[in-house]
Structure formats: C-alpha cells, structure tokens
Protein backbone atom coordinates (compact mmCIF):
# COMPACT_ATOMS: atom_id res chain seq x y z
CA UNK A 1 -16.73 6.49 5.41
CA UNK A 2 -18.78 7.03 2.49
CA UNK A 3 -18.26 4.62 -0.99
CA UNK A 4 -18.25 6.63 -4.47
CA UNK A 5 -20.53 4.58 -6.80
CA UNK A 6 -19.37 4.39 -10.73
CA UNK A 7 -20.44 8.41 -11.88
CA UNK A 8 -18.49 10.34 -9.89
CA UNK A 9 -15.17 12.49 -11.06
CA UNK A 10 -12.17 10.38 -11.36
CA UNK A 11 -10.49 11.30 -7.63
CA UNK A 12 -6.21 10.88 -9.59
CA UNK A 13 -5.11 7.84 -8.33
CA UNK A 14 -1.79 7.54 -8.67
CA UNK A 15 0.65 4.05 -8.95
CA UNK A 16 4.29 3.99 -7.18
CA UNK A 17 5.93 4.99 -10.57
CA UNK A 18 3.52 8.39 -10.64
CA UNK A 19 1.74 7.32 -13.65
CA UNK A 20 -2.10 6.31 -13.59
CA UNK A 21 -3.92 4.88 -16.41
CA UNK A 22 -5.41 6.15 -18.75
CA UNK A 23 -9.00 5.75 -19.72
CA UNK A 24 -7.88 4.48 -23.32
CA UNK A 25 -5.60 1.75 -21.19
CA UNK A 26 -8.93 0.95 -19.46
CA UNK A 27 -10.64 0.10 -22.39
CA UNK A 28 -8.10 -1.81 -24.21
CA UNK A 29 -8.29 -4.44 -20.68
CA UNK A 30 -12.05 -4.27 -21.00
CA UNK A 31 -11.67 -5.91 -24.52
CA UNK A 32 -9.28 -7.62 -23.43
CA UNK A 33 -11.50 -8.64 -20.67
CA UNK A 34 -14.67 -9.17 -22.33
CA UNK A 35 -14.35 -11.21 -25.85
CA UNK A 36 -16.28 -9.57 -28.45
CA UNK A 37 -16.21 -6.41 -27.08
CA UNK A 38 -15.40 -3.25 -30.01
CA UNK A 39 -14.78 -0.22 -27.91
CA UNK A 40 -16.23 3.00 -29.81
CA UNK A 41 -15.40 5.28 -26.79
CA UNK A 42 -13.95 5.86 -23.13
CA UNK A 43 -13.95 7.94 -20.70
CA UNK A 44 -12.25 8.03 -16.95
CA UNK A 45 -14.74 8.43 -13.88
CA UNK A 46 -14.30 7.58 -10.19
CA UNK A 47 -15.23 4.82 -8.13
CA UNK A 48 -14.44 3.65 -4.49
CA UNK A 49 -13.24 6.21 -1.73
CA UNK A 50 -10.36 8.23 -1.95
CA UNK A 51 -9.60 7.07 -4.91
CA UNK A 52 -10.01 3.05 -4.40
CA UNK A 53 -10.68 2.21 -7.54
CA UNK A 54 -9.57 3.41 -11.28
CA UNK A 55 -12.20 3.35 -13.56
CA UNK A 56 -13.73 4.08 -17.26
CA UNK A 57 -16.85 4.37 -19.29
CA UNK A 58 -16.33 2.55 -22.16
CA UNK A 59 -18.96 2.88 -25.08
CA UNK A 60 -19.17 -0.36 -26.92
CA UNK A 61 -19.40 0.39 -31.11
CA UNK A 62 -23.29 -1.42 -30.39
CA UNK A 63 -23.94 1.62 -27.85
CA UNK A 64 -24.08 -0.60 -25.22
CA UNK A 65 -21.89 0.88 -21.94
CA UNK A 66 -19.70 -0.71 -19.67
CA UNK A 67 -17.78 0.10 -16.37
CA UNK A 68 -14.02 -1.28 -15.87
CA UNK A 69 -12.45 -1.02 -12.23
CA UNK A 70 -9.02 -1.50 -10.74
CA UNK A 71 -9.06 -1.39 -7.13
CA UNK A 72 -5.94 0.07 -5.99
CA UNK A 73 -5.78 -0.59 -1.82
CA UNK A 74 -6.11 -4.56 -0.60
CA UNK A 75 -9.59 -2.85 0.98
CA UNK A 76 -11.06 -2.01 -2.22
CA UNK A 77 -9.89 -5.61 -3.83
CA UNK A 78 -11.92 -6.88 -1.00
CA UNK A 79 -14.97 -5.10 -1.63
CA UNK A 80 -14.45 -6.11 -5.35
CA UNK A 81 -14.14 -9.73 -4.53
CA UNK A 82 -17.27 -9.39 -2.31
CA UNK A 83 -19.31 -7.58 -4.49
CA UNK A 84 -18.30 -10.08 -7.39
CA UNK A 85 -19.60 -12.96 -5.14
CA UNK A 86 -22.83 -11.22 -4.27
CA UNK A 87 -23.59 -10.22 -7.76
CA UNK A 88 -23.14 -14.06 -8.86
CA UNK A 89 -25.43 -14.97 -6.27
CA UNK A 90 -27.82 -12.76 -7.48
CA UNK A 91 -29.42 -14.57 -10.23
CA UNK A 92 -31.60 -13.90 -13.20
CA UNK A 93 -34.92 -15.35 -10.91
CA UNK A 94 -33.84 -13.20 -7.90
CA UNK A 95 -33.13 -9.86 -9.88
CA UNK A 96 -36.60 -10.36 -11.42
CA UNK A 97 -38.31 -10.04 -7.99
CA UNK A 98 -36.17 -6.59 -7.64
CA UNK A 99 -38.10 -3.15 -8.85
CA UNK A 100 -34.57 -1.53 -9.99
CA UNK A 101 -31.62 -2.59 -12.09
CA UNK A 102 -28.86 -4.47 -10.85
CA UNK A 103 -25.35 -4.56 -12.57
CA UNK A 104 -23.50 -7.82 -13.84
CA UNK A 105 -20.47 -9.25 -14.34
CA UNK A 106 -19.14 -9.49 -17.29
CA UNK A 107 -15.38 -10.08 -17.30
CA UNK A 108 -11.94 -9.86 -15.96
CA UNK A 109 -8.18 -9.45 -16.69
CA UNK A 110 -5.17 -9.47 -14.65
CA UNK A 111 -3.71 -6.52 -13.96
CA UNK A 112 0.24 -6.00 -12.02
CA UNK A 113 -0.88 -8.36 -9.19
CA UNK A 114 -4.72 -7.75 -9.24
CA UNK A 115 -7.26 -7.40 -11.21
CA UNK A 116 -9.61 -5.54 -13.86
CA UNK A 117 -13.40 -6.39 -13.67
CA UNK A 118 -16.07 -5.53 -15.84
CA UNK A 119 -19.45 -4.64 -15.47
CA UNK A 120 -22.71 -4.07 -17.27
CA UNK A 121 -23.25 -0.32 -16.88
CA UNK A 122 -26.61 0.68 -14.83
CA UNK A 123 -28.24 3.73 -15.96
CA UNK A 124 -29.83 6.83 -13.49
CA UNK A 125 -28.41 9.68 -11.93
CA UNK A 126 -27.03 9.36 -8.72
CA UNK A 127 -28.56 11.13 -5.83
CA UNK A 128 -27.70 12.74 -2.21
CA UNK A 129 -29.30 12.45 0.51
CA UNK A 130 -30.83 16.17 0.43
CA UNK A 131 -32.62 14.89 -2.84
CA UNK A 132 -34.42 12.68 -0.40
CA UNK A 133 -37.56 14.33 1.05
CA UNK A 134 -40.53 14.23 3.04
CA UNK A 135 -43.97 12.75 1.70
CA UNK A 136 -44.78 11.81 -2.25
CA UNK A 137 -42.03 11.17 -4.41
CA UNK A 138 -38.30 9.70 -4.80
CA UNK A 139 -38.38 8.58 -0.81
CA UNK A 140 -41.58 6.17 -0.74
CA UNK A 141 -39.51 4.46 -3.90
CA UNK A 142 -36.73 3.75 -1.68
CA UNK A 143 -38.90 2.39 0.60
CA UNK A 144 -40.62 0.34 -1.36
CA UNK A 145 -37.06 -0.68 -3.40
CA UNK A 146 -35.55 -1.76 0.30
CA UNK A 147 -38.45 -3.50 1.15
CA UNK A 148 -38.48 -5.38 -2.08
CA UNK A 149 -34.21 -6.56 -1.07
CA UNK A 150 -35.60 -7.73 2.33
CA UNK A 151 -38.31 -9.69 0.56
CA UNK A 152 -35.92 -11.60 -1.14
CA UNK A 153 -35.62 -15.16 -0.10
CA UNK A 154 -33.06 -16.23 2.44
CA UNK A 155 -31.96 -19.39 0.86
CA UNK A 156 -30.05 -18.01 -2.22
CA UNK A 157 -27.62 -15.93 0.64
CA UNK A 158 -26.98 -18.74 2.16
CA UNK A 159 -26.47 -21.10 -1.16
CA UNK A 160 -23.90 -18.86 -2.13
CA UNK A 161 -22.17 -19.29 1.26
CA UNK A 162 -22.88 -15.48 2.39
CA UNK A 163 -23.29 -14.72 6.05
CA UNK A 164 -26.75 -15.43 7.64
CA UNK A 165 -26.75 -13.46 10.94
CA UNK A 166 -29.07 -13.28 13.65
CA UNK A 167 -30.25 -10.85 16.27
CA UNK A 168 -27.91 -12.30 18.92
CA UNK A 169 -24.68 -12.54 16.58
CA UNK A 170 -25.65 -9.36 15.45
CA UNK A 171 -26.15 -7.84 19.14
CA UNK A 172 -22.77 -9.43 20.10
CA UNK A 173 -21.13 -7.54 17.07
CA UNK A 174 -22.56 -4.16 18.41
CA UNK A 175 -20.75 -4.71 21.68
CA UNK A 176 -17.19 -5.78 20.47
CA UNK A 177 -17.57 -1.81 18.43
CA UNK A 178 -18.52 -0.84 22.34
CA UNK A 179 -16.31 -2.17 23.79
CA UNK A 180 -13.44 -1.08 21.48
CA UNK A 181 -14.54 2.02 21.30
CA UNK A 182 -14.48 2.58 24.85
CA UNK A 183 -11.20 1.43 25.34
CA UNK A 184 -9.88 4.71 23.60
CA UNK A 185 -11.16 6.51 26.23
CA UNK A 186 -12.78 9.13 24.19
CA UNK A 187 -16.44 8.02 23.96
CA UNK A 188 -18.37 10.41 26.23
CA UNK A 189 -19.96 8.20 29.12
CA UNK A 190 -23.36 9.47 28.30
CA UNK A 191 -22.88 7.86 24.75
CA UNK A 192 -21.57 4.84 26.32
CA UNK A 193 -24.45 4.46 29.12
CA UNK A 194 -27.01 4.95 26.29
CA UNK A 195 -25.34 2.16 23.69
CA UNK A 196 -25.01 -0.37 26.63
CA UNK A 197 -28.85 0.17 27.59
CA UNK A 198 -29.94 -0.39 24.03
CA UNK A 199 -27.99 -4.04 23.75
CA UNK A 200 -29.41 -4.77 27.30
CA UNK A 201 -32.88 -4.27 25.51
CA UNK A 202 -34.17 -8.09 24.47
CA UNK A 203 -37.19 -6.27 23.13
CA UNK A 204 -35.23 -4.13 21.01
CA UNK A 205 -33.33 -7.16 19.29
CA UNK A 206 -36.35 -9.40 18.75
CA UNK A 207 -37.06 -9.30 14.64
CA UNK A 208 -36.35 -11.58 11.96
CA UNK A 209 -33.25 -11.53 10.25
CA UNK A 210 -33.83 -10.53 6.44
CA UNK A 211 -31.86 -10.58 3.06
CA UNK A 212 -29.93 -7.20 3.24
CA UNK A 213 -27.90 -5.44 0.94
CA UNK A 214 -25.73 -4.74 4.10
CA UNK A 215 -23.91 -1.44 2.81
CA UNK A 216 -26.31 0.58 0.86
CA UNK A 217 -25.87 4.83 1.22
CA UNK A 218 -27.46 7.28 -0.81
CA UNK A 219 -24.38 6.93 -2.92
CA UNK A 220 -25.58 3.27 -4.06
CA UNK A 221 -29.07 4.52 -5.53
CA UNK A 222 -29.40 5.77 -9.09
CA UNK A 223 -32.72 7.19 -9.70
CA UNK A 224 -34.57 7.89 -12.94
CA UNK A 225 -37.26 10.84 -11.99
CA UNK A 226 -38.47 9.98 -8.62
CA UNK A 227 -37.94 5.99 -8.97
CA UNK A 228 -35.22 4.33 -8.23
CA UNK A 229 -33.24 2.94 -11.49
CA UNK A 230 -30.72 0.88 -10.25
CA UNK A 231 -28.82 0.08 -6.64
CA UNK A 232 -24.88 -0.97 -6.85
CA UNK A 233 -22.66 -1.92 -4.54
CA UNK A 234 -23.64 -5.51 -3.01
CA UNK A 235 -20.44 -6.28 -1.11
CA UNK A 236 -22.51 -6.69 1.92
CA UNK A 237 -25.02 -8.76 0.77
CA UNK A 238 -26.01 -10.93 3.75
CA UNK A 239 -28.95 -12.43 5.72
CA UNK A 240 -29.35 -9.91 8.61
CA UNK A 241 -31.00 -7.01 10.85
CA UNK A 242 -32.97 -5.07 7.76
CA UNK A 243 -32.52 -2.04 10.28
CA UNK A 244 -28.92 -2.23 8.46
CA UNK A 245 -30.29 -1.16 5.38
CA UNK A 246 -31.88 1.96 6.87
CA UNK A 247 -29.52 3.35 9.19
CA UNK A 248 -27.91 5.96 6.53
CA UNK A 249 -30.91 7.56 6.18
CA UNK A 250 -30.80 8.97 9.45
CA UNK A 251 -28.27 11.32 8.48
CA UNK A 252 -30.39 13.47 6.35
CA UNK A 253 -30.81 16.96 6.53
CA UNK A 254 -34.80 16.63 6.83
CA UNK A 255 -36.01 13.82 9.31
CA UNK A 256 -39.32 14.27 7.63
CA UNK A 257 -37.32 12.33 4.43
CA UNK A 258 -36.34 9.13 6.98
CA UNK A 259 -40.04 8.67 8.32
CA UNK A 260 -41.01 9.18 4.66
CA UNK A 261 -38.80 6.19 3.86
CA UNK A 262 -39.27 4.13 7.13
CA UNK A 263 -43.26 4.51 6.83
CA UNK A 264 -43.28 3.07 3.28
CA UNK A 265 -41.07 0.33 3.61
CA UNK A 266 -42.76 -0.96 6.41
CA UNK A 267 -46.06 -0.58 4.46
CA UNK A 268 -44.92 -2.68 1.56
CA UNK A 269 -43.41 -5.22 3.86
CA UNK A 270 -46.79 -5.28 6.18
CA UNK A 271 -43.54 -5.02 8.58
CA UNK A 272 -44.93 -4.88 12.83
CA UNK A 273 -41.10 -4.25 13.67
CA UNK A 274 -41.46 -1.40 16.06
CA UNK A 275 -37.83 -0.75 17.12
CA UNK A 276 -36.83 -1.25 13.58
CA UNK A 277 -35.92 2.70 13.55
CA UNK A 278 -34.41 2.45 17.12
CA UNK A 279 -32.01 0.01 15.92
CA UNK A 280 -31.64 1.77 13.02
CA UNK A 281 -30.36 4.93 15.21
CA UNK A 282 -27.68 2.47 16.75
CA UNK A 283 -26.29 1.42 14.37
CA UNK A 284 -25.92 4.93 12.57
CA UNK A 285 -24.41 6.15 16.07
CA UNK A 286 -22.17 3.20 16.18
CA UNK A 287 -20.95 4.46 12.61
CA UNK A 288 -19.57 7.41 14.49
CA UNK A 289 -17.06 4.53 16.92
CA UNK A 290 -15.90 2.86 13.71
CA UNK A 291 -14.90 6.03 12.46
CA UNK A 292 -12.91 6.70 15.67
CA UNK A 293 -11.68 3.09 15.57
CA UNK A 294 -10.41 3.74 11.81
CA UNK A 295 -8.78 6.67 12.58
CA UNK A 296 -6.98 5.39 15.66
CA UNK A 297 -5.70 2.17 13.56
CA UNK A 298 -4.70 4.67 10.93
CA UNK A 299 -2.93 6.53 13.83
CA UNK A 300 -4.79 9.60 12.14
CA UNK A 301 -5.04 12.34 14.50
CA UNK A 302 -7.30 14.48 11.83
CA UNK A 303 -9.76 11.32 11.73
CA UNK A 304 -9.86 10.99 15.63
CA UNK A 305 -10.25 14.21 16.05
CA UNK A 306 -12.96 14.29 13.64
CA UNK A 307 -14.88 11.73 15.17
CA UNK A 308 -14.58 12.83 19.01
CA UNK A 309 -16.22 16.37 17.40
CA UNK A 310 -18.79 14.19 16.14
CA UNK A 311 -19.52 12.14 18.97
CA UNK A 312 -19.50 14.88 21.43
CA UNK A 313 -22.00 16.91 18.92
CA UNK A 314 -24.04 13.55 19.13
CA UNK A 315 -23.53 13.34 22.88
CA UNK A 316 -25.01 16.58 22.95
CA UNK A 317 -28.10 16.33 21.12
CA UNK A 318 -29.34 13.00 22.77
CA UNK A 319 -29.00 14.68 25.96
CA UNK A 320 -31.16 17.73 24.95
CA UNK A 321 -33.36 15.56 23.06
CA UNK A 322 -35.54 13.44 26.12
CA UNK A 323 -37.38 11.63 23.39
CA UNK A 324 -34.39 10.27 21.59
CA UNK A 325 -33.96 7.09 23.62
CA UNK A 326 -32.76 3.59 21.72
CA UNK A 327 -34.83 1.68 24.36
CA UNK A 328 -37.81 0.10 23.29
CA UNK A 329 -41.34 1.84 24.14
CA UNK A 330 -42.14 0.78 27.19
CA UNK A 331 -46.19 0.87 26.20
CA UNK A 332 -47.05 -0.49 22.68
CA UNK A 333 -47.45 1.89 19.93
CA UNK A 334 -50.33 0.79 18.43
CA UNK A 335 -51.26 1.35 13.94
CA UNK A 336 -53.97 2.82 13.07
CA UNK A 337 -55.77 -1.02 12.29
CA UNK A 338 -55.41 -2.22 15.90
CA UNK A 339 -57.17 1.25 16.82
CA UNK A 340 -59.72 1.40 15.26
CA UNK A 341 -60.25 -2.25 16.09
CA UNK A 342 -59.92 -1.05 19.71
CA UNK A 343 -62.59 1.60 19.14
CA UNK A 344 -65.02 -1.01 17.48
CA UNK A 345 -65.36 -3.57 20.15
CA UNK A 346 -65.34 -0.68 22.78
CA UNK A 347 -68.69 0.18 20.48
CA UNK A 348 -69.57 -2.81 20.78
C-alpha cells in the first residue's frame, strides 16, 4: 500500500526476457533524454512499490544530480503520467509559496512501449514514521509544510484540469469503498455500523475543500535535520478534504507524534476544522477496505487475509476504546481564545 520514494534499494525488477537494466543503460536514456546532459556517474536505486519503477542516480560532470524512472506495471505509468501533470501545474510562483523543495521535470525518452522520465533530484534523507515524534522538532515542520500545500490557491488545480472535489463528492466516494467492501462479506459489522454513522454525520463533512497533495506518506518527505527538505510524489494533487493529507499519520507508533502534527498545522492555517482528525481516522480505516478490495481483485488470498487480520485488530480496538468514535462532538470543543473570552465577560 505504501509508495517507495527515489532513495530506497533498487527492489530487481525484472523484464519478460530476465534481463533488467542497468544503471549505466539508465544514464545513457537520461542524456539521451535531457540535451546537454554529460553523465559523470550512476548508480541504480528503487522507486515505486514492488518494484514499479527502475531507476538511477545519475551525477551530471557539473555535480548536479538527477533521477531517471521506468515504470514497469500500467499502475506505475499512471502514477508517472499523473505526477508529470501535477508537477507542470506546479509552477515557479506556486513552488515559491512552498517551505520545501519540489522536484521538476526535466525530460523524457521512449522506452519498449513506455517511457523514461527525468527529474531534478531533491536532496534530504528520507524518514519513517517512528522518526516522527511528539512535541518540538521534525513533526511541527510537517505541520507547518502541509499547511503551507493547503494554503495554496485553488485556481492553479483547477487550470491544469485536476480534480476539484467537495465534501459531498468526497462523502459519496467513502460509501462506494463501503459499500464494496461490505459486499465481501468480511468487514466485521461493528466496523461497518461505525463507517456508516460517520457518512450519516453532516457535521462531520462540513469544511472547505483545500489544495491537497492527495497521496503524501512518510515515504514522500525528505527532511534535512528536523525540517522538511523536500516532498515528492504529487500524483494526487487535487482540490479536496485536507483531512486526506493527514490520515497516514495516524498510523504511527506514538499518537503523541499525530497531535504534534495535527496541532501545528491547524495553528499555521488558523484552521477551526474540528472533525478534521475524525475524518482523518476514516479515511485511514477505510485504507484498511481498499486493501481488502486490492487483494480480492488480485484474487490474493495472502492480501485478504492480511487485511481481515487487520480489520478485525481494528474492530477490536474501537470497541475497547469508548472514546474513539468518528462522530462529531456532540458539545463544541472550545480553544483556548474562545475560553478565556468566556471567562472575561463572565468577569465582566
């Protein structure tokens, strides 16, 4: 479920005659890709899931580093084709509103029916989610960096002809996963019950729709110290629910490092969005379905088991866990500026 950004270890894809490519083969399509381009140096890493993508580090003879990537499923061309569109739209006025790098493209080449594309190499060292933790440090930056995408104006997303979603398209979505998901018959009714309640919940869906990176992970952030460096992977750019962008934090270890996170961005937004964590939740349960749903298309009994050991773990901790509902509060929780404007005029 997870995408591999550009540093990790090259996961041996293979082709149908049993050869892959070498990195030197990489870099002679990057110059063949990019004009102008004197390669001084390559060298293989991974990129994509399971081995999506082939990939190199090619050193330019300026110093200057690029990435080259060969997607090698129709899924992974997608992304590529998505993330190339999103990465156009983002232009030199909207990247300079961003805190953190951004890569660009630079070039392509066909390549046996697809093709190579290259990129400007971001720098930072990737992180995992147990890097993330509670109070002072590299989580209020990723607050603050997700809170600077959902700044972003709306217009350029929908210039570029990217989706611009709102809360009841978005609402609707969450119930087709529901609904599919129920049809396997192995989504424990208490999950079910507590999924329906939340898209009954018109509080719970009131916010406004946002710019959203739409598939950011911990594997997307590259962080230099405890500030985050660069984000890649933009395939999901769209205008939508910014509780998208935050879900995948809920799966850390600590869930000290999500309120860390959650606290901050709302700070730098000056966001009032009260169920924006609730939603948040959803969604990263609702990751748990689509897994089931992947592995039942795949006809994967591994996968499907996998994710019925999840969901029943999940099923299991909600239901121990009274204070873990997805429905809105019920009484408003009030920041510490309406209090103490409370306590004044009861001075008063």
């Amino acid at each position: 479920m997870k995408r591999v950004a550009f540093g990790d270890a090259l996961a041996g894809t293979t082709y149908p005659d049993g050869m892959a490519r070498s990195h030197f083969t990489l870099a002679a399509l990057a110059s063949s890709a990019v004009p102008g381009l004197d390669v001084a140096g390559a060298m293989a890493i991974g990129s994509g899931t399971h081995g999506d993508f082939e990939a190199a580090l090619v050193t330019g003879s300026d110093g200057a580093h690029w990435i080259i990537r060969i997607p090698t499923s129709e899924r992974a061309e997608s992304e590529q084709s998505a993330d190339l569109v999103a990465l156009r739209a983002l232009s030199t006025g909207i990247r300079a509103r961003l805190p953190f790098a951004v890569s660009t493209f630079v070039g392509q080449v066909p390549v046996g029916g697809t093709r190579a594309v290259v990129y400007e190499f971001v720098h930072g060292n990737r992180i995992t989610l147990d890097d993330i933790r509670p109070g002072p440090g590299l989580a209020p930056s990723i607050g603050r960096a997700i809170a600077a995408i959902h700044a972003l104006p709306t217009s350029f997303v929908a210039d570029a002809g990217l989706p611009v979603l709102g809360a009841a398209e978005l609402r609707r979505a969450c119930l087709v996963i529901m609904d599919r998901a129920s049809a396997t018959g192995l989504v424990p009714a208490a999950l079910l019950g507590r999924w329906e309640s939340a898209t009954e919940d018109s509080a719970l869906w009131q916010f406004a729709p946002t710019v959203v990176n739409g598939s950011l992970s911990a594997d997307s952030i590259l962080r230099e110290g405890d500030e985050v460096a660069g984000i890649l992977g933009w395939q999901g750019l769209s205008v939508g629910d910014p509780a998208r962008d935050l879900f995948w934090l809920l799966g850390s270890a600590d869930d000290g490092a999500a309120d860390s996170v959650i606290d901050e961005y709302q700070l730098s937004r000056g966001s009032r969005d009260r169920q924006l964590a609730r939603r948040a939740r959803l969604y990263a349960e609702l990751e748990l379905a689509k897994w089931l749903l992947h592995g039942s298309q795949e006809r994967s009994t591994e996968i499907v088991d996998d994710a019925v050991a999840m969901l029943q773990g999940l099923a299991d901790s909600v239901h121990n866990d009274l204070g873990s509902t997805l429905s809105h509060d019920t009484m408003p929780v009030l920041g510490v500026d309406e209090v103490e404007a409370m306590l004044d005029q009861r001075r008063a």
